[in-house]
Every structure is written in structure tokens, then in C-alpha cells.
C-alpha atoms as a PDB file:
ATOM      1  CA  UNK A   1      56.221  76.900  82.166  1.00  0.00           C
ATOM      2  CA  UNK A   2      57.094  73.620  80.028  1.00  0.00           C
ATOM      3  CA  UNK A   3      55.307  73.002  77.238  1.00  0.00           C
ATOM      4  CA  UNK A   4      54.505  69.587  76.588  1.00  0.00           C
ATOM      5  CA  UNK A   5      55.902  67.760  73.419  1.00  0.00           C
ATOM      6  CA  UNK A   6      52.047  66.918  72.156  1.00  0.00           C
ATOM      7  CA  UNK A   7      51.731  71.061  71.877  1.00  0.00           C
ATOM      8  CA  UNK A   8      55.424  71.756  69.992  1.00  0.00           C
ATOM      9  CA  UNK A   9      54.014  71.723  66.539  1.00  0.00           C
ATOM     10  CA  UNK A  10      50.838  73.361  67.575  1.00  0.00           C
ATOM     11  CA  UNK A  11      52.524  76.076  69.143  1.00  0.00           C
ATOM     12  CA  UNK A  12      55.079  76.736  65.890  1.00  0.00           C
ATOM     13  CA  UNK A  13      51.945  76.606  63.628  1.00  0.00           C
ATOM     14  CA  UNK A  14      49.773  79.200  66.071  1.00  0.00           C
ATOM     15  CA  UNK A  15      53.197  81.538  65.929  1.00  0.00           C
ATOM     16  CA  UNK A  16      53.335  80.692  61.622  1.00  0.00           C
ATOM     17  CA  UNK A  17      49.710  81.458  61.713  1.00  0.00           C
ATOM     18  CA  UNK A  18      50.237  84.470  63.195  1.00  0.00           C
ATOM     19  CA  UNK A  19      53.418  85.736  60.692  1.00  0.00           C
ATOM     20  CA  UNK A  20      51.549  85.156  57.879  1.00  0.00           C
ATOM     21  CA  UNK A  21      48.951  87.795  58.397  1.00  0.00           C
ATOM     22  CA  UNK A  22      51.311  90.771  57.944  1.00  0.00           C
ATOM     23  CA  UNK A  23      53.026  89.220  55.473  1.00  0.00           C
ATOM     24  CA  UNK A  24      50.133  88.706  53.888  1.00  0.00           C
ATOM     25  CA  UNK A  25      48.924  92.541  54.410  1.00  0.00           C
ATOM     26  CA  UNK A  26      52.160  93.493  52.710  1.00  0.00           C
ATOM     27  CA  UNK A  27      51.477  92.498  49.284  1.00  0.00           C
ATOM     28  CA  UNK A  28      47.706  93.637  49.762  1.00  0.00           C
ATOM     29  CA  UNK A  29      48.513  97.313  50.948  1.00  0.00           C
ATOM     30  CA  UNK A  30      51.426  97.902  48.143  1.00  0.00           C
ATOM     31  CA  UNK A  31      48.269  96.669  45.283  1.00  0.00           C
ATOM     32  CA  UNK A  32      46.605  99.021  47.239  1.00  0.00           C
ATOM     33  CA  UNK A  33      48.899 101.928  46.822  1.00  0.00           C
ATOM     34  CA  UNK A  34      49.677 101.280  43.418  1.00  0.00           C
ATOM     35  CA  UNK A  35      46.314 100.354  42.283  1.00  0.00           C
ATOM     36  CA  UNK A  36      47.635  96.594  40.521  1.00  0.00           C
ATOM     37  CA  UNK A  37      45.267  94.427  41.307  1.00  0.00           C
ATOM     38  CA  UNK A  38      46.545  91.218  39.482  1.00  0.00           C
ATOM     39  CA  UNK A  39      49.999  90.086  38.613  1.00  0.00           C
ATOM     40  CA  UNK A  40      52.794  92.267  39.712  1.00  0.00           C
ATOM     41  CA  UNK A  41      52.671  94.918  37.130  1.00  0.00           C
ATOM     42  CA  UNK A  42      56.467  95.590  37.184  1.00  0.00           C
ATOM     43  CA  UNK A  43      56.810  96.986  40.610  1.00  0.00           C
ATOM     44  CA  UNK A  44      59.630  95.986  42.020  1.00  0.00           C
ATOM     45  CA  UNK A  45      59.205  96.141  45.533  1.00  0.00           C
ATOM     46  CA  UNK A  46      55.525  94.169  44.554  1.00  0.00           C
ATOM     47  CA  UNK A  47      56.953  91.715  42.598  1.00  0.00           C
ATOM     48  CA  UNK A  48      59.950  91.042  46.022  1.00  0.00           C
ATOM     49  CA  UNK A  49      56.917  91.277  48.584  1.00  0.00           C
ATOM     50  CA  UNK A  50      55.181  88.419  46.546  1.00  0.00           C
ATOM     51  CA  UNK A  51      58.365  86.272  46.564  1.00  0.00           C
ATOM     52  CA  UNK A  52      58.320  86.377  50.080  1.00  0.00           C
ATOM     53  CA  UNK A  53      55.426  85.627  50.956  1.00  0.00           C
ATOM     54  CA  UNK A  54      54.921  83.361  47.978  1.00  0.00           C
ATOM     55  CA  UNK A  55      58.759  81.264  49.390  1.00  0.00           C
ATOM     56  CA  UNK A  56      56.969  80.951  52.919  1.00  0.00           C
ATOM     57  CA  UNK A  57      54.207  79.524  51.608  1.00  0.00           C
ATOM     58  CA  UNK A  58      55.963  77.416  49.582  1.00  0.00           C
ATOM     59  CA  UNK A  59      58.493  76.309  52.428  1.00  0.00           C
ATOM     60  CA  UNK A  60      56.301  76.716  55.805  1.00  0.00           C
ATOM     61  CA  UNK A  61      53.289  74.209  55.237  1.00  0.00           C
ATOM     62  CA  UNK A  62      56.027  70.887  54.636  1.00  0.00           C
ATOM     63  CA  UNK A  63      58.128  72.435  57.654  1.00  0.00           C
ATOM     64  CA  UNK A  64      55.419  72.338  59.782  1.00  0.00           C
ATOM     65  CA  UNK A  65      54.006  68.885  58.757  1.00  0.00           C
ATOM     66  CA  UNK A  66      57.580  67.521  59.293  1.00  0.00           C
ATOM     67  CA  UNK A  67      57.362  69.106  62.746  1.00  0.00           C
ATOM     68  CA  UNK A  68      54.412  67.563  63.950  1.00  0.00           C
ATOM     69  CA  UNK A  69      55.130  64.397  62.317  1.00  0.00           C
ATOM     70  CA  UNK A  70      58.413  64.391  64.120  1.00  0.00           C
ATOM     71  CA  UNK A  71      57.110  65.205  67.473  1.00  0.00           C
ATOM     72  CA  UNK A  72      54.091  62.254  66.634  1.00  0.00           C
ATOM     73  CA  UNK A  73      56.636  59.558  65.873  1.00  0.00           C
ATOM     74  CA  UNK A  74      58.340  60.848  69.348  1.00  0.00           C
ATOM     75  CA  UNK A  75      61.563  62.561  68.496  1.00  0.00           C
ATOM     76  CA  UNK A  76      62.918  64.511  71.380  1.00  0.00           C
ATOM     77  CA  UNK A  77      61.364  67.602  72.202  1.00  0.00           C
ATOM     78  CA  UNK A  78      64.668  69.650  72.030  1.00  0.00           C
ATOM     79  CA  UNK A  79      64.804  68.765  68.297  1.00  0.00           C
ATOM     80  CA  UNK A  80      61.403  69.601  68.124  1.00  0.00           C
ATOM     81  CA  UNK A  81      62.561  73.207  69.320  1.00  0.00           C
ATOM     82  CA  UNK A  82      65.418  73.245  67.627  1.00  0.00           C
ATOM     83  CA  UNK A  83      63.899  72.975  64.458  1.00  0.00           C
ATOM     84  CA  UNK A  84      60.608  75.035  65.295  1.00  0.00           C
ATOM     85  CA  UNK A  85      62.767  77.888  66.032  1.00  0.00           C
ATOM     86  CA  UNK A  86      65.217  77.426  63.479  1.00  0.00           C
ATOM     87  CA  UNK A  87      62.481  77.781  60.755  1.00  0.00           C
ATOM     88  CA  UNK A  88      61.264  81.118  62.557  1.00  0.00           C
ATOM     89  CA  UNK A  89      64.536  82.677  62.443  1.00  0.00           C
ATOM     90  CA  UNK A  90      64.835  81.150  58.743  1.00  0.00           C
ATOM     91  CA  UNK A  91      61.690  82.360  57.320  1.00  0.00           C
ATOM     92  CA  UNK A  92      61.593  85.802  59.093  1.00  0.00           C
ATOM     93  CA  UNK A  93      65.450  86.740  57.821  1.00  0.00           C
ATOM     94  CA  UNK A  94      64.525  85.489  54.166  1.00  0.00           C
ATOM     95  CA  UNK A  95      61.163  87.679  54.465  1.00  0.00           C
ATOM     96  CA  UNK A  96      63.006  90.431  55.621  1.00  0.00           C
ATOM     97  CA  UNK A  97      66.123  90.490  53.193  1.00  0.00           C
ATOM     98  CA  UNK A  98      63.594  90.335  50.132  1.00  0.00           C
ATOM     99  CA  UNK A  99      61.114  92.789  51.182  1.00  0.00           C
ATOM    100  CA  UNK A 100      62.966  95.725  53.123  1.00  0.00           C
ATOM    101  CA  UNK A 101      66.564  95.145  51.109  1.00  0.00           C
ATOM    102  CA  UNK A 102      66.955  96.889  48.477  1.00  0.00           C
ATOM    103  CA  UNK A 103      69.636  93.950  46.880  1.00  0.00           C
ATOM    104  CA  UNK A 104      70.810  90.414  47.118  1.00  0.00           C
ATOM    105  CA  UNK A 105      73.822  91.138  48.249  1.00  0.00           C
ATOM    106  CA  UNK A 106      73.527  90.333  52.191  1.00  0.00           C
ATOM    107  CA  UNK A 107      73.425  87.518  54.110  1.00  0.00           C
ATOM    108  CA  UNK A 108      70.151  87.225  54.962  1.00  0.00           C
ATOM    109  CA  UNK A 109      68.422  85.491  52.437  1.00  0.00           C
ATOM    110  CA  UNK A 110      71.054  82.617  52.519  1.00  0.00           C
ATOM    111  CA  UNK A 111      70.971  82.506  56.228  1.00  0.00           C
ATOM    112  CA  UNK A 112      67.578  82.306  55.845  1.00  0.00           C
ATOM    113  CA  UNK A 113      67.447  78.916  53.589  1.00  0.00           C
ATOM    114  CA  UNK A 114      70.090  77.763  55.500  1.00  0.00           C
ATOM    115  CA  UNK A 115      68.249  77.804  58.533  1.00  0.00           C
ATOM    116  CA  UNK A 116      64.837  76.778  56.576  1.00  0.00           C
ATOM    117  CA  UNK A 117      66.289  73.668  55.331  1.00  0.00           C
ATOM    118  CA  UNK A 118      68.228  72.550  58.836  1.00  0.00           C
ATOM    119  CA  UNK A 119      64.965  72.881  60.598  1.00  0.00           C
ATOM    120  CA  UNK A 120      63.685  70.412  57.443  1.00  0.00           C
ATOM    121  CA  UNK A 121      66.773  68.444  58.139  1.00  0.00           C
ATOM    122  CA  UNK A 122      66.066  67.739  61.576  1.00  0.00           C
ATOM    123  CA  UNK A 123      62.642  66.654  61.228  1.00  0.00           C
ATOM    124  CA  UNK A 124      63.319  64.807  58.425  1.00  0.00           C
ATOM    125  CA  UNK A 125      66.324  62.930  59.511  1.00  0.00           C
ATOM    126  CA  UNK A 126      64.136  62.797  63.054  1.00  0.00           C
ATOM    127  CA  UNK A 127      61.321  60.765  61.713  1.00  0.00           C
ATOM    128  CA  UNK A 128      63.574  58.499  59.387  1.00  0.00           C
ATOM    129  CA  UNK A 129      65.638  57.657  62.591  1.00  0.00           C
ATOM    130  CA  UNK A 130      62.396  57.174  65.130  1.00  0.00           C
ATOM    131  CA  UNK A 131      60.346  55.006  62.000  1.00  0.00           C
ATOM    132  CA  UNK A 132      63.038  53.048  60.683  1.00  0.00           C
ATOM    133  CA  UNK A 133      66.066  53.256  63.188  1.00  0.00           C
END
């Protein structure tokens, strides 16, 4: 079954949507089962679940605008994928090197901006090229 191009973004945001909710739970069940209700209290593995979820929020809500704008101005719908699944890959690697890792020192995080910012790249550079090219 093809999806058509009009449902792209909609599709990546129902799937974001979706990613956020146990990501979400995560941070809500460790306050549970250490009893902080505000801040981070020094926990470490509080403090990383918060970063997570706090760097997704921070980096999915512009990713998914320049998504939709990219499939409105009519950039190809292979870019559209491209980046849509790019920023999956990206967010759930950075989400899972912070939260179940117990250092830095992997690849996942990195791998995970990486991809972040080339799904941003592509619709970025999409738009600029369909608006002013």
C-alpha cells in the first residue's frame, strides 16, 4: 500500500506521537520509584531519562514542521521518507544511548544527532530548493 505524499508528515507525527508516550512514562515511573517529584534530585539515571526526553522534545517538534513543510512546498516523497525515517532511527538511538547506557562512550548518541540533523538537512535544504530554486 502507497501512502500518498499529503499523509508523509502525518504519518511520522502519528508514529512521534506514539514514541513519546513511553518516553514520557520513563521519567514519570523513576519519580515514582524514587519518590522526587520536582527537579532531578541527583539521580542519575533521572537526571539521563529527562535529557532524553527533554533532547526529543527539543529536536522532534522543528523536525516535524520541516517535514510537513517540505512535503507542502512538494519535495519528493522519497526525501520525505528519507528524512521521516532518518529522524526515527536518530531520535530512538539518542533515547536509547542516554537512558539504558550506562556512559558516553558509544556510538549511539552521535549516530543519533547525526541522523537527527540529516533528516533536518533534507527538509531544510528541500524547502529552500522547492521555494527559491
Amino acid at each position: 500500500m502507497e501512502i500518498p505524499a499529503i499523509y508523509i508528515a502525518p504519518f511520522f507525527v502519528a508514529l512521534f506521537v506514539l514514541i513519546q508516550i513511553p518516553m514520557t512514562f520513563s521519567v514519570g515511573l523513576r519519580r515514582v520509584k524514587t519518590g522526587i517529584n520536582f527537579g532531578d534530585g541527583g539521580d542519575d539515571v533521572l537526571i539521563r531519562r529527562m535529557r532524553g526526553h527533554g533532547n526529543y522534545i527539543e529536536t522532534v517538534p522543528i523536525s516535524l514542521l520541516g517535514l510537513y513543510m517540505a512535503g507542502a512546498v512538494g519535495v519528493e516523497p522519497i526525501w520525505l521518507w528519507v528524512a521521516g525515517w532518518s529522524l526515527i532511527a536518530g531520535r530512538l538511538l539518542h533515547f536509547h544511548c542516554l537512558v539504558f547506557t550506562r556512559t558516553g562512550a558509544n556510538l549511539e548518541r552521535p549516530a543519533g544527532m547525526i541522523l537527527t540533523f540529516l533528516s533536518m538537512l533534507i527538509s531544510g535544504l528541500g524547502i529552500l530548493v522547492k521555494v527559491v530554486g
